[in-house]
PDB file of N, CA and C in Angstrom:
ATOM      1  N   UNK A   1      56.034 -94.722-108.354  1.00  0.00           N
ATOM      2  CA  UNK A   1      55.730 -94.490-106.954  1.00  0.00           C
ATOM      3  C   UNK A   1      54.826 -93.278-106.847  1.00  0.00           C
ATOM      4  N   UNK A   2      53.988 -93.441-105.841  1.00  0.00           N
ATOM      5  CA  UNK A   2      53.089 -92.203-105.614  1.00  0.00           C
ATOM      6  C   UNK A   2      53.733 -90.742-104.812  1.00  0.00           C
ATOM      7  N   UNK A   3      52.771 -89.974-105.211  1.00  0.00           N
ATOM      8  CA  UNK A   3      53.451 -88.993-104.523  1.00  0.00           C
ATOM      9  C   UNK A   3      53.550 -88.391-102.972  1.00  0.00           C
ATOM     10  N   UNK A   4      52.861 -89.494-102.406  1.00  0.00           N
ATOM     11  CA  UNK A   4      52.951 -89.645-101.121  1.00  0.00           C
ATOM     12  C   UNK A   4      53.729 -90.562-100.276  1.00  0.00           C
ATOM     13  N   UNK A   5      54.650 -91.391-101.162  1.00  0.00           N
ATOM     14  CA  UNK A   5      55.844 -92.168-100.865  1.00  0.00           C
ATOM     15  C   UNK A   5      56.494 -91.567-100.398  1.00  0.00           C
ATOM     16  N   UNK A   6      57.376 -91.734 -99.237  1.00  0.00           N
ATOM     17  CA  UNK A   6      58.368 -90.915 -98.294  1.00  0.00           C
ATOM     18  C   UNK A   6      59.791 -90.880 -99.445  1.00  0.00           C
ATOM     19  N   UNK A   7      60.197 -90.197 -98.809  1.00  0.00           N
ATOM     20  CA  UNK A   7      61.701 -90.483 -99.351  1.00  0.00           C
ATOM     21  C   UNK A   7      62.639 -91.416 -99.120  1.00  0.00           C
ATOM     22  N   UNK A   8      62.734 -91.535 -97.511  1.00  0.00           N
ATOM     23  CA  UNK A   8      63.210 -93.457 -97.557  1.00  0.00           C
ATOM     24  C   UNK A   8      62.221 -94.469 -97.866  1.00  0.00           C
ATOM     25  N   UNK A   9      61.182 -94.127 -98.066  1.00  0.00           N
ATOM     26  CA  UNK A   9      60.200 -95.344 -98.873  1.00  0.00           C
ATOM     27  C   UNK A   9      60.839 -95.587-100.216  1.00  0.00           C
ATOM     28  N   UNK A  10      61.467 -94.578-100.760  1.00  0.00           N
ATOM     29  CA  UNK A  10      61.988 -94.450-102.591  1.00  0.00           C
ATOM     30  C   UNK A  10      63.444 -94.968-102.394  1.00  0.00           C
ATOM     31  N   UNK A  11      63.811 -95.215-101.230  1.00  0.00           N
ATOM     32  CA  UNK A  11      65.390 -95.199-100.668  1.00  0.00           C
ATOM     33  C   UNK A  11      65.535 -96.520-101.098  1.00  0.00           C
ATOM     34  N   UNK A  12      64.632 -97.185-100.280  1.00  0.00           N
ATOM     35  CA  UNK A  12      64.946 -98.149 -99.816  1.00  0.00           C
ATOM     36  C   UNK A  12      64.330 -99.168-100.656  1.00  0.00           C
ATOM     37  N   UNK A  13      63.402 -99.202-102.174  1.00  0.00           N
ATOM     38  CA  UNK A  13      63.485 -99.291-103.168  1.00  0.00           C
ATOM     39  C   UNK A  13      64.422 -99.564-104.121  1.00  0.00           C
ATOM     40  N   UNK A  14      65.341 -98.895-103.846  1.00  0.00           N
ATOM     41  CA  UNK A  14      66.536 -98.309-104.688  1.00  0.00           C
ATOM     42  C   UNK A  14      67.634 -98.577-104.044  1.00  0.00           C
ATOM     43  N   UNK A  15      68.336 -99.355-102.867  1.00  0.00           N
ATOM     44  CA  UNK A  15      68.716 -99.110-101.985  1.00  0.00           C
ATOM     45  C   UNK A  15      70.448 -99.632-102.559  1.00  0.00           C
ATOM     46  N   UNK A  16      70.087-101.269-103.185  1.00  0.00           N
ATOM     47  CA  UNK A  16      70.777-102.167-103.897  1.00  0.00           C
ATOM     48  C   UNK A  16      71.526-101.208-105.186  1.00  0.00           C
ATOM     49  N   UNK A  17      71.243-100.598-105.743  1.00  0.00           N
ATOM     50  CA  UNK A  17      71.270 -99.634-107.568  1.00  0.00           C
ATOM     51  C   UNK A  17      72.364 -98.482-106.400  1.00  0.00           C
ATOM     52  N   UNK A  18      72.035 -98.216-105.302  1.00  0.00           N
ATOM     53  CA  UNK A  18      72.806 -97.279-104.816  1.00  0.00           C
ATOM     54  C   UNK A  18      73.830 -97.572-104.070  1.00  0.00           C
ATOM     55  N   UNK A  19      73.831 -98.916-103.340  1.00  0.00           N
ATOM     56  CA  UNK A  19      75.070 -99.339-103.167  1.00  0.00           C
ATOM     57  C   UNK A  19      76.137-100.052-103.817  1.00  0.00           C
ATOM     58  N   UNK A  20      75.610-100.317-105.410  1.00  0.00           N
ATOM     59  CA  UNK A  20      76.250-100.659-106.516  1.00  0.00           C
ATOM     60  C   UNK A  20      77.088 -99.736-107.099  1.00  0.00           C
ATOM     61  N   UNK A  21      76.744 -98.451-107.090  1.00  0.00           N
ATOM     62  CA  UNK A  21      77.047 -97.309-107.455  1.00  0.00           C
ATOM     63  C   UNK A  21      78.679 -96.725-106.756  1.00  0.00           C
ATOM     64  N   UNK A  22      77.775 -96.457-105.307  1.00  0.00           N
ATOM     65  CA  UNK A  22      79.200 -96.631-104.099  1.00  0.00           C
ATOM     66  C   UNK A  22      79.970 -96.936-104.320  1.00  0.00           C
ATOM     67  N   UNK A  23      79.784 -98.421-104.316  1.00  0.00           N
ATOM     68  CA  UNK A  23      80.872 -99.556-104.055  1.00  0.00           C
ATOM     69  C   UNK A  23      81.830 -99.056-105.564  1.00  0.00           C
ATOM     70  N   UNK A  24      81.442 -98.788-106.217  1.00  0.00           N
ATOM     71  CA  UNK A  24      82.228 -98.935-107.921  1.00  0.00           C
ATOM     72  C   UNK A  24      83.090 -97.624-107.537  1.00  0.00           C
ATOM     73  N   UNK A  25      82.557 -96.483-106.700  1.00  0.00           N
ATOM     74  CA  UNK A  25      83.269 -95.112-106.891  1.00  0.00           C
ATOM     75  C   UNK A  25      84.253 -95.205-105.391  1.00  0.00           C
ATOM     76  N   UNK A  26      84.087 -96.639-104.715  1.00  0.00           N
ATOM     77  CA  UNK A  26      84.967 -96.449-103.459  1.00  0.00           C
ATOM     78  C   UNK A  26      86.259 -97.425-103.981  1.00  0.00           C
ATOM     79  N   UNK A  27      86.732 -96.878-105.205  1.00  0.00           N
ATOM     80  CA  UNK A  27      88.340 -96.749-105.298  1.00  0.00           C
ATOM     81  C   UNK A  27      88.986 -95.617-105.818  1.00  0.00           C
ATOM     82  N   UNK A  28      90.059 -95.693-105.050  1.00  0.00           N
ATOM     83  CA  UNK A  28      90.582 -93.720-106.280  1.00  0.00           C
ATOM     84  C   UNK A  28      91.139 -94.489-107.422  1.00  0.00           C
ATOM     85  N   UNK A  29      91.462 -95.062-108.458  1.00  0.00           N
ATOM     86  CA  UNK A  29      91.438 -95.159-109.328  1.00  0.00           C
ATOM     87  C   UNK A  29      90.475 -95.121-110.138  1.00  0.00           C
ATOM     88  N   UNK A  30      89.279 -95.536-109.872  1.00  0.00           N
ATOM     89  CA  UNK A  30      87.662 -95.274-110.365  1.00  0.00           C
ATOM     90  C   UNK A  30      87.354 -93.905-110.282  1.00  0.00           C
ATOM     91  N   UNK A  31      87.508 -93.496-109.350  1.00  0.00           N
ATOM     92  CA  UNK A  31      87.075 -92.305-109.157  1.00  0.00           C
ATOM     93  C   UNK A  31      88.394 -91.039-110.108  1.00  0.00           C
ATOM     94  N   UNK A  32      89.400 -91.400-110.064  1.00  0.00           N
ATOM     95  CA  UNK A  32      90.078 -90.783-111.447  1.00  0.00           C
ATOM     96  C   UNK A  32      89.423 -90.711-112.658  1.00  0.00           C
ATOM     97  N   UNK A  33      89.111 -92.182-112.742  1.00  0.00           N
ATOM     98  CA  UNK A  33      88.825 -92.533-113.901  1.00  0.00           C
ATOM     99  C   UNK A  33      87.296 -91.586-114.550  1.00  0.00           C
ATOM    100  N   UNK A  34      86.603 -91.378-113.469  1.00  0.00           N
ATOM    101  CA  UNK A  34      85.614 -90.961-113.638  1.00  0.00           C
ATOM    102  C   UNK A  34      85.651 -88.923-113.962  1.00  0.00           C
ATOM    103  N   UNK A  35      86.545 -88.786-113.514  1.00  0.00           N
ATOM    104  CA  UNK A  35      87.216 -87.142-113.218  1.00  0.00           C
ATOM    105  C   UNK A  35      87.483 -87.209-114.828  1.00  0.00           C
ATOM    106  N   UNK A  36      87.986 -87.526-115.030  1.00  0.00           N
ATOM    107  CA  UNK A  36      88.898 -87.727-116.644  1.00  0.00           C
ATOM    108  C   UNK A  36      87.814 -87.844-117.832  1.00  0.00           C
ATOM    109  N   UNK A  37      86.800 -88.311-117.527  1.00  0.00           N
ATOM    110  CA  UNK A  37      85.532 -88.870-118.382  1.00  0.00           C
ATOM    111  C   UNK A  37      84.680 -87.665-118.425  1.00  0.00           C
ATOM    112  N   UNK A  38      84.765 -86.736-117.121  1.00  0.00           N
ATOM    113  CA  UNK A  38      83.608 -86.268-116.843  1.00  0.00           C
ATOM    114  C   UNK A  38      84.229 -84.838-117.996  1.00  0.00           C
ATOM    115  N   UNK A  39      85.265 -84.650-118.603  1.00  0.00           N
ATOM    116  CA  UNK A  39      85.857 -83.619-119.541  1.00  0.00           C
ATOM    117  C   UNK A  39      85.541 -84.488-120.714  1.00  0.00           C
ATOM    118  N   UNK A  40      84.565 -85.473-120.798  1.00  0.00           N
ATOM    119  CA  UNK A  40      84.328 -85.951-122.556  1.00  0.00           C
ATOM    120  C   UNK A  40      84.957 -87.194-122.754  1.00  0.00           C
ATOM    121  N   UNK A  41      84.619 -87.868-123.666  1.00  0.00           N
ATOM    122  CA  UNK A  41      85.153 -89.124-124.382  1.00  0.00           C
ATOM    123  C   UNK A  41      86.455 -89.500-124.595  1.00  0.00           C
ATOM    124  N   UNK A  42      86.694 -90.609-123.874  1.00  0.00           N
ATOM    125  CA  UNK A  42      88.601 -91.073-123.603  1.00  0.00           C
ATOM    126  C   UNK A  42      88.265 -92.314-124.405  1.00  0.00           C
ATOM    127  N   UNK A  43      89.378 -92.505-125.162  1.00  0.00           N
ATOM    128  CA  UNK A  43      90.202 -94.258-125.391  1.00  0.00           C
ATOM    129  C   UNK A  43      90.242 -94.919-123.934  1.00  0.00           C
ATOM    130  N   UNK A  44      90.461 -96.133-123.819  1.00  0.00           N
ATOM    131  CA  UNK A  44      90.485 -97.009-122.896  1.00  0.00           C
ATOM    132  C   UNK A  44      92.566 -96.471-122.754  1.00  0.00           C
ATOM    133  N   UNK A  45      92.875 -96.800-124.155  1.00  0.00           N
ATOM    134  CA  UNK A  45      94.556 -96.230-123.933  1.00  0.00           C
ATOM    135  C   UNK A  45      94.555 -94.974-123.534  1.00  0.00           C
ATOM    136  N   UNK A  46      93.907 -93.695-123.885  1.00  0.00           N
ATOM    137  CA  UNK A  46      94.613 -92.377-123.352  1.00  0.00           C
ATOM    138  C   UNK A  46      94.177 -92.304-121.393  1.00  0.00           C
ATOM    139  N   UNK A  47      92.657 -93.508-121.061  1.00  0.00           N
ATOM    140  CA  UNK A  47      92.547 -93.588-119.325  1.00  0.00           C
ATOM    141  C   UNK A  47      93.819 -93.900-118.970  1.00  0.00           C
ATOM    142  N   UNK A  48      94.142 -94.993-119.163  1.00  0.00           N
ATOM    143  CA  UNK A  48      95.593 -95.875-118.923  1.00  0.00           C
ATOM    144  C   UNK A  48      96.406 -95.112-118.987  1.00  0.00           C
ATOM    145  N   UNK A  49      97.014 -93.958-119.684  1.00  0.00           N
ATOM    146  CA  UNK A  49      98.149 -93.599-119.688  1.00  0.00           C
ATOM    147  C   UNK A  49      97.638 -91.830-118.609  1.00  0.00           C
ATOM    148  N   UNK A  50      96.846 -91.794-118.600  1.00  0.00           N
ATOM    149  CA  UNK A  50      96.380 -90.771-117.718  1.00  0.00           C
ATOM    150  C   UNK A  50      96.230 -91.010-116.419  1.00  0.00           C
ATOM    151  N   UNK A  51      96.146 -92.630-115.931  1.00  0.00           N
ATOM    152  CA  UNK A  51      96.577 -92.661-114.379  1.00  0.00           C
ATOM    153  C   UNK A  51      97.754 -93.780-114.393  1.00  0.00           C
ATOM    154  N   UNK A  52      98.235 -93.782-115.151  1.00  0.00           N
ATOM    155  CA  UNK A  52      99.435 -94.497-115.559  1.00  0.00           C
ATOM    156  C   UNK A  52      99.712 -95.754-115.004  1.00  0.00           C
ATOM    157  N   UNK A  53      98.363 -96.304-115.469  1.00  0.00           N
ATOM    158  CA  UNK A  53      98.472 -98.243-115.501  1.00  0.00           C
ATOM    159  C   UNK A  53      98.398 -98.604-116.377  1.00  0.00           C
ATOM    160  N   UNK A  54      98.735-100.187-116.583  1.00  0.00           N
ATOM    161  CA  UNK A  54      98.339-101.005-117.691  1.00  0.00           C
ATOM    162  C   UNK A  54      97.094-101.536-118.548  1.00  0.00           C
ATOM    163  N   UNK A  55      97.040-101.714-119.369  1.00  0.00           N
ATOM    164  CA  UNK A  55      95.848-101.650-120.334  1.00  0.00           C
ATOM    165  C   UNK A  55      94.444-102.728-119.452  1.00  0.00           C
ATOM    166  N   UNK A  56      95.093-103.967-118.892  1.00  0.00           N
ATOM    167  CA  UNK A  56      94.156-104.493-118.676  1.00  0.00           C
ATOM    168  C   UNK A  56      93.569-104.150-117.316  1.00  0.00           C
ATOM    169  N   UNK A  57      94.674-103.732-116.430  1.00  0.00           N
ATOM    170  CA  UNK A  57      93.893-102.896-115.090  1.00  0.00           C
ATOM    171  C   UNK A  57      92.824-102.459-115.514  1.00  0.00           C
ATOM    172  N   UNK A  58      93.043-101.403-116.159  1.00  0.00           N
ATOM    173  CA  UNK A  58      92.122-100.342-116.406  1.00  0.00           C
ATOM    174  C   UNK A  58      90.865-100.712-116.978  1.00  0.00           C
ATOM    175  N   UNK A  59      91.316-101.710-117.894  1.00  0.00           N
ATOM    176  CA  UNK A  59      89.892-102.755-118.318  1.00  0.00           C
ATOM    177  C   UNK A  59      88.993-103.368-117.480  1.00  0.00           C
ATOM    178  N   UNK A  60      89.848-103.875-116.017  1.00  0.00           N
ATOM    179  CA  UNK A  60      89.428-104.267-115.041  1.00  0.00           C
ATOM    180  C   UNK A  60      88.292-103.394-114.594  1.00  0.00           C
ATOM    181  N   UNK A  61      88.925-102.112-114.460  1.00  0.00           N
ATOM    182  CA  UNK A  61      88.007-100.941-113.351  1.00  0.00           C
ATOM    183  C   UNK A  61      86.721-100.355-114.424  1.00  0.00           C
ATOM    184  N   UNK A  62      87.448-100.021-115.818  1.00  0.00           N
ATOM    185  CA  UNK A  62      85.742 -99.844-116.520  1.00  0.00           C
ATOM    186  C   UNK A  62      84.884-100.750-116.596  1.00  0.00           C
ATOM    187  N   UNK A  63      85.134-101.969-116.492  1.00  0.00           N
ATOM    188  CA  UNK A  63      83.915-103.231-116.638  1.00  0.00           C
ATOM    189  C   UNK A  63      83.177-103.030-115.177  1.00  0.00           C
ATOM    190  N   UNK A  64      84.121-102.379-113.911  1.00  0.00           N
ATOM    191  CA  UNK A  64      82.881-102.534-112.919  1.00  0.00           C
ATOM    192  C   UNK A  64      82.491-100.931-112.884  1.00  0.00           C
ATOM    193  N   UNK A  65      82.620-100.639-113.715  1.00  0.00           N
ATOM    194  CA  UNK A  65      82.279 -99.019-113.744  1.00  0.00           C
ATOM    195  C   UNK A  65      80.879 -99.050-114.737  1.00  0.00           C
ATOM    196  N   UNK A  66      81.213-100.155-115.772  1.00  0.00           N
ATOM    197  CA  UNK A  66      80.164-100.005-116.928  1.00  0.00           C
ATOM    198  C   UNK A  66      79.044-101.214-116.061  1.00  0.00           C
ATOM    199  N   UNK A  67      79.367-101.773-115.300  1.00  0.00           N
ATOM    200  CA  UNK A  67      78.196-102.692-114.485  1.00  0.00           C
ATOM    201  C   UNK A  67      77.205-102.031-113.639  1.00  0.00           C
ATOM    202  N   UNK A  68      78.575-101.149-113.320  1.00  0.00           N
ATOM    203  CA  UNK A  68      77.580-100.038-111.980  1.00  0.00           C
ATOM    204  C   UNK A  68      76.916 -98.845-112.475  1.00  0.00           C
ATOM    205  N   UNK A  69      76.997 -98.863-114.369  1.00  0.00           N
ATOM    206  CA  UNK A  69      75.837 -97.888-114.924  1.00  0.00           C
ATOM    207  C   UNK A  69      76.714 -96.569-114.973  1.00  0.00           C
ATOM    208  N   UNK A  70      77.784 -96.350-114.363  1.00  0.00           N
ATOM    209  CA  UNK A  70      78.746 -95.201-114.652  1.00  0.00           C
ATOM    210  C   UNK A  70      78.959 -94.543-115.720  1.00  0.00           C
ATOM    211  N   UNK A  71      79.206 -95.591-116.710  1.00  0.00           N
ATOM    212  CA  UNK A  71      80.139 -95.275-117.596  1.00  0.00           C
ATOM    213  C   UNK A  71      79.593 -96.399-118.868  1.00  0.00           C
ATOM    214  N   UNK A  72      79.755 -95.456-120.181  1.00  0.00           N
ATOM    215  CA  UNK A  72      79.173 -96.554-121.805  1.00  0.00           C
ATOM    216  C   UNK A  72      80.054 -96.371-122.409  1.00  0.00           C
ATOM    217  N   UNK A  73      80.372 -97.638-122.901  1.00  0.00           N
ATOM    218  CA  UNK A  73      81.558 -97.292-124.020  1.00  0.00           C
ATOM    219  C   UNK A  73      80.874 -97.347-125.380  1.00  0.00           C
ATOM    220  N   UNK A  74      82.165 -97.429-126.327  1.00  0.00           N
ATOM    221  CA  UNK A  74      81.592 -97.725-127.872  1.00  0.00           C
ATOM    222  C   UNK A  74      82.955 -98.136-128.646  1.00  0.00           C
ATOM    223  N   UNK A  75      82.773 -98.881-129.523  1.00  0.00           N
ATOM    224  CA  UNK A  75      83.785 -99.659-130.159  1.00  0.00           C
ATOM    225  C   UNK A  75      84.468 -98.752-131.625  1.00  0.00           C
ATOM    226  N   UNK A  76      85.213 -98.060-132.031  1.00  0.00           N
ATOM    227  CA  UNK A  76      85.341 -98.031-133.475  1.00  0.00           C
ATOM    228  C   UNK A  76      87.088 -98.288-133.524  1.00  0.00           C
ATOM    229  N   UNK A  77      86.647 -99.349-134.708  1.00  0.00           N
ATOM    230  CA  UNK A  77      87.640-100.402-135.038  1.00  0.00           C
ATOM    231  C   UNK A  77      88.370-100.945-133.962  1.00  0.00           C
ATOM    232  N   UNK A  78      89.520-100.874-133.399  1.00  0.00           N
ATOM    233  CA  UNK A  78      90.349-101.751-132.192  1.00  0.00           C
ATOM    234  C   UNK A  78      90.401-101.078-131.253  1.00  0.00           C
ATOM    235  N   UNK A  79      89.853 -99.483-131.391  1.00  0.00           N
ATOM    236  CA  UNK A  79      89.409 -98.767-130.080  1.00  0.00           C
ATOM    237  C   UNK A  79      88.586 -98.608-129.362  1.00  0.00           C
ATOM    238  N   UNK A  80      88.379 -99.168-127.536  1.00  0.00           N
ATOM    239  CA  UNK A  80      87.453 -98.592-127.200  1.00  0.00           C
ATOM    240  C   UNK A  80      87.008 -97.624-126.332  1.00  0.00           C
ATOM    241  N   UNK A  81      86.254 -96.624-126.619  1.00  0.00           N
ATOM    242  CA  UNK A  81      86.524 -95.336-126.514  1.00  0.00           C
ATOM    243  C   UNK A  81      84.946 -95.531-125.262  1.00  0.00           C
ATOM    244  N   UNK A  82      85.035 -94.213-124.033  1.00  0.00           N
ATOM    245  CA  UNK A  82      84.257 -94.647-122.700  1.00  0.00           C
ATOM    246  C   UNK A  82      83.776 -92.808-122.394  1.00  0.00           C
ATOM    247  N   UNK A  83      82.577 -93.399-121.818  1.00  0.00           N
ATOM    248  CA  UNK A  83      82.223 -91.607-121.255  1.00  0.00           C
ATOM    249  C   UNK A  83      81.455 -92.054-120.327  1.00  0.00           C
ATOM    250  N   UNK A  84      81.425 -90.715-119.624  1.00  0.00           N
ATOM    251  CA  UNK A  84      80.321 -90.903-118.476  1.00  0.00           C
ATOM    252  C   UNK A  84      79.245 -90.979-118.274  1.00  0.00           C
ATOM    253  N   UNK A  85      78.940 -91.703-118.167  1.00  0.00           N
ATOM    254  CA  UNK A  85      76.606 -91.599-117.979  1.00  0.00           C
ATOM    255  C   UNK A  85      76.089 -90.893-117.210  1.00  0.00           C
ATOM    256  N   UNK A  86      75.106 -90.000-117.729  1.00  0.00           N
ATOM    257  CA  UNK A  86      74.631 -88.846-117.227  1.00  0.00           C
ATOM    258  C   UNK A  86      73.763 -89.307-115.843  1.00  0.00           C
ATOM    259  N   UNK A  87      73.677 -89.965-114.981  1.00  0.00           N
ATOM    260  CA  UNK A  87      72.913 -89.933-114.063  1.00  0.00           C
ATOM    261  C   UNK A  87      73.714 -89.808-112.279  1.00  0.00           C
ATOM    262  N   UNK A  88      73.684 -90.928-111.835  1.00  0.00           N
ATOM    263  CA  UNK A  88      73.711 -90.563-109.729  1.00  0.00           C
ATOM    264  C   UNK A  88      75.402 -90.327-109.847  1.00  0.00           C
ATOM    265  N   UNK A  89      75.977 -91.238-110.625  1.00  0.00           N
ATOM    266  CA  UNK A  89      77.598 -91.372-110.547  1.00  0.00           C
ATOM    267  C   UNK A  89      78.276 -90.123-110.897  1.00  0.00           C
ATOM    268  N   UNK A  90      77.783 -89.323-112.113  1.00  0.00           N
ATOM    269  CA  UNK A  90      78.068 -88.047-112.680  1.00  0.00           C
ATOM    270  C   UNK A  90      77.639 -87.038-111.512  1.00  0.00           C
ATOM    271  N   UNK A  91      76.598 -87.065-111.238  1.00  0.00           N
ATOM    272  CA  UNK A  91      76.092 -85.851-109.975  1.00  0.00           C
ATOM    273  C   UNK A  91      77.425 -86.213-108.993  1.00  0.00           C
ATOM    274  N   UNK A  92      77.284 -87.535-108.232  1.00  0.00           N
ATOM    275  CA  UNK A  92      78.417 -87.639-107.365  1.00  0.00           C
ATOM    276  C   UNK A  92      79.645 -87.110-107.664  1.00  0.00           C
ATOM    277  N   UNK A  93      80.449 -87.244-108.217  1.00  0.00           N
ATOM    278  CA  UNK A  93      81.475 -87.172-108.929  1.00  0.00           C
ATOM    279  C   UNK A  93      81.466 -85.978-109.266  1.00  0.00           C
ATOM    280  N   UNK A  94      80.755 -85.010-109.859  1.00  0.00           N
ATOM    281  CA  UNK A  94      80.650 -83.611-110.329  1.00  0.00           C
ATOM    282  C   UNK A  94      80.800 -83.024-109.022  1.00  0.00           C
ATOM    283  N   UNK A  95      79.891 -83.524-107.910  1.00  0.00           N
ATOM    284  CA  UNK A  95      79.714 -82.869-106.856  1.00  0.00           C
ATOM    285  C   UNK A  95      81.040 -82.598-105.690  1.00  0.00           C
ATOM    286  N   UNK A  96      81.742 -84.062-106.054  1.00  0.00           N
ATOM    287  CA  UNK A  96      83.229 -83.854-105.287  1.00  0.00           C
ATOM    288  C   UNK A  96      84.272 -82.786-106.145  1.00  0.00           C
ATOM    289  N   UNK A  97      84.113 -83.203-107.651  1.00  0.00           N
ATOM    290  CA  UNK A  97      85.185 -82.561-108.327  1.00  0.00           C
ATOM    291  C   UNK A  97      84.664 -80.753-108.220  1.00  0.00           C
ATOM    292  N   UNK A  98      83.295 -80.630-107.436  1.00  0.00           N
ATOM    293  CA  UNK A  98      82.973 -78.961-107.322  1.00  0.00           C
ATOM    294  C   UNK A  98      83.905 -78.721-105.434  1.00  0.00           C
ATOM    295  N   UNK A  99      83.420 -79.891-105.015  1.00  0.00           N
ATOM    296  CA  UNK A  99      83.980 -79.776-103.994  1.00  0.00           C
ATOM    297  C   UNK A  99      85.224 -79.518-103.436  1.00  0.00           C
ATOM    298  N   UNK A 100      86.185 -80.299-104.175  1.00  0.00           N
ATOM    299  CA  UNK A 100      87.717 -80.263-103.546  1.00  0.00           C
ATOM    300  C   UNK A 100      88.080 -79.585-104.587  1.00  0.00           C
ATOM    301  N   UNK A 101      87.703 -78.588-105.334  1.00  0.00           N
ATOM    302  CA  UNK A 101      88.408 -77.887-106.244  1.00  0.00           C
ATOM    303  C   UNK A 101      88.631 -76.436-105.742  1.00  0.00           C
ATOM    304  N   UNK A 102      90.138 -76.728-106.156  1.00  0.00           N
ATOM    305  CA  UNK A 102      91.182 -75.371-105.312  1.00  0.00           C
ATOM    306  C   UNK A 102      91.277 -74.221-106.247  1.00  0.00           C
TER     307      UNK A 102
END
């Protein structure tokens, strides 16, 4: 885009990638999930036992976490281990966990 593109000109571009984003961080379990990540690399088991659900819930919420670009995992041997992706979800998320912090 040029540099004379407005800012809702770039918005609204982007508009879909940002309400994908939203939508993934408008549950508090996601948004745990994301708090927990944002201190470094978790097992899929130590998320689960850190908001204290079952294995496949939690499988549930990283697959729309890893759709919505949040979050990459990586496989070694029967573990799979998840972190946060450095881009809009991390700012968000950084920005609340600066926010409501007592």
């Amino acid at each position: 885009m040029s540099k004379s593109t407005s800012i809702t000109e770039q918005m609204a571009h982007n508009v879909d990638t940002a309400t994908g984003v939203l939508k993934a961080l408008s549950n508090e379990t996601r948004i745990k999930l994301m708090c927990m990540l944002m201190d470094g690399e978790k097992s899929a088991g130590e998320l689960a036992q850190g908001v204290d659900m079952r294995l496949p819930a939690i499988s549930q919420h990283l697959s729309k976490m890893r759709a919505a670009g949040l979050v990459v995992s990586r496989r070694n041997a029967q573990t799979i281990y998840y972190k946060a992706k450095e881009g809009v979800g991390h700012a968000i998320v950084g920005t609340l966990c600066d926010y409501y912090r007592e």
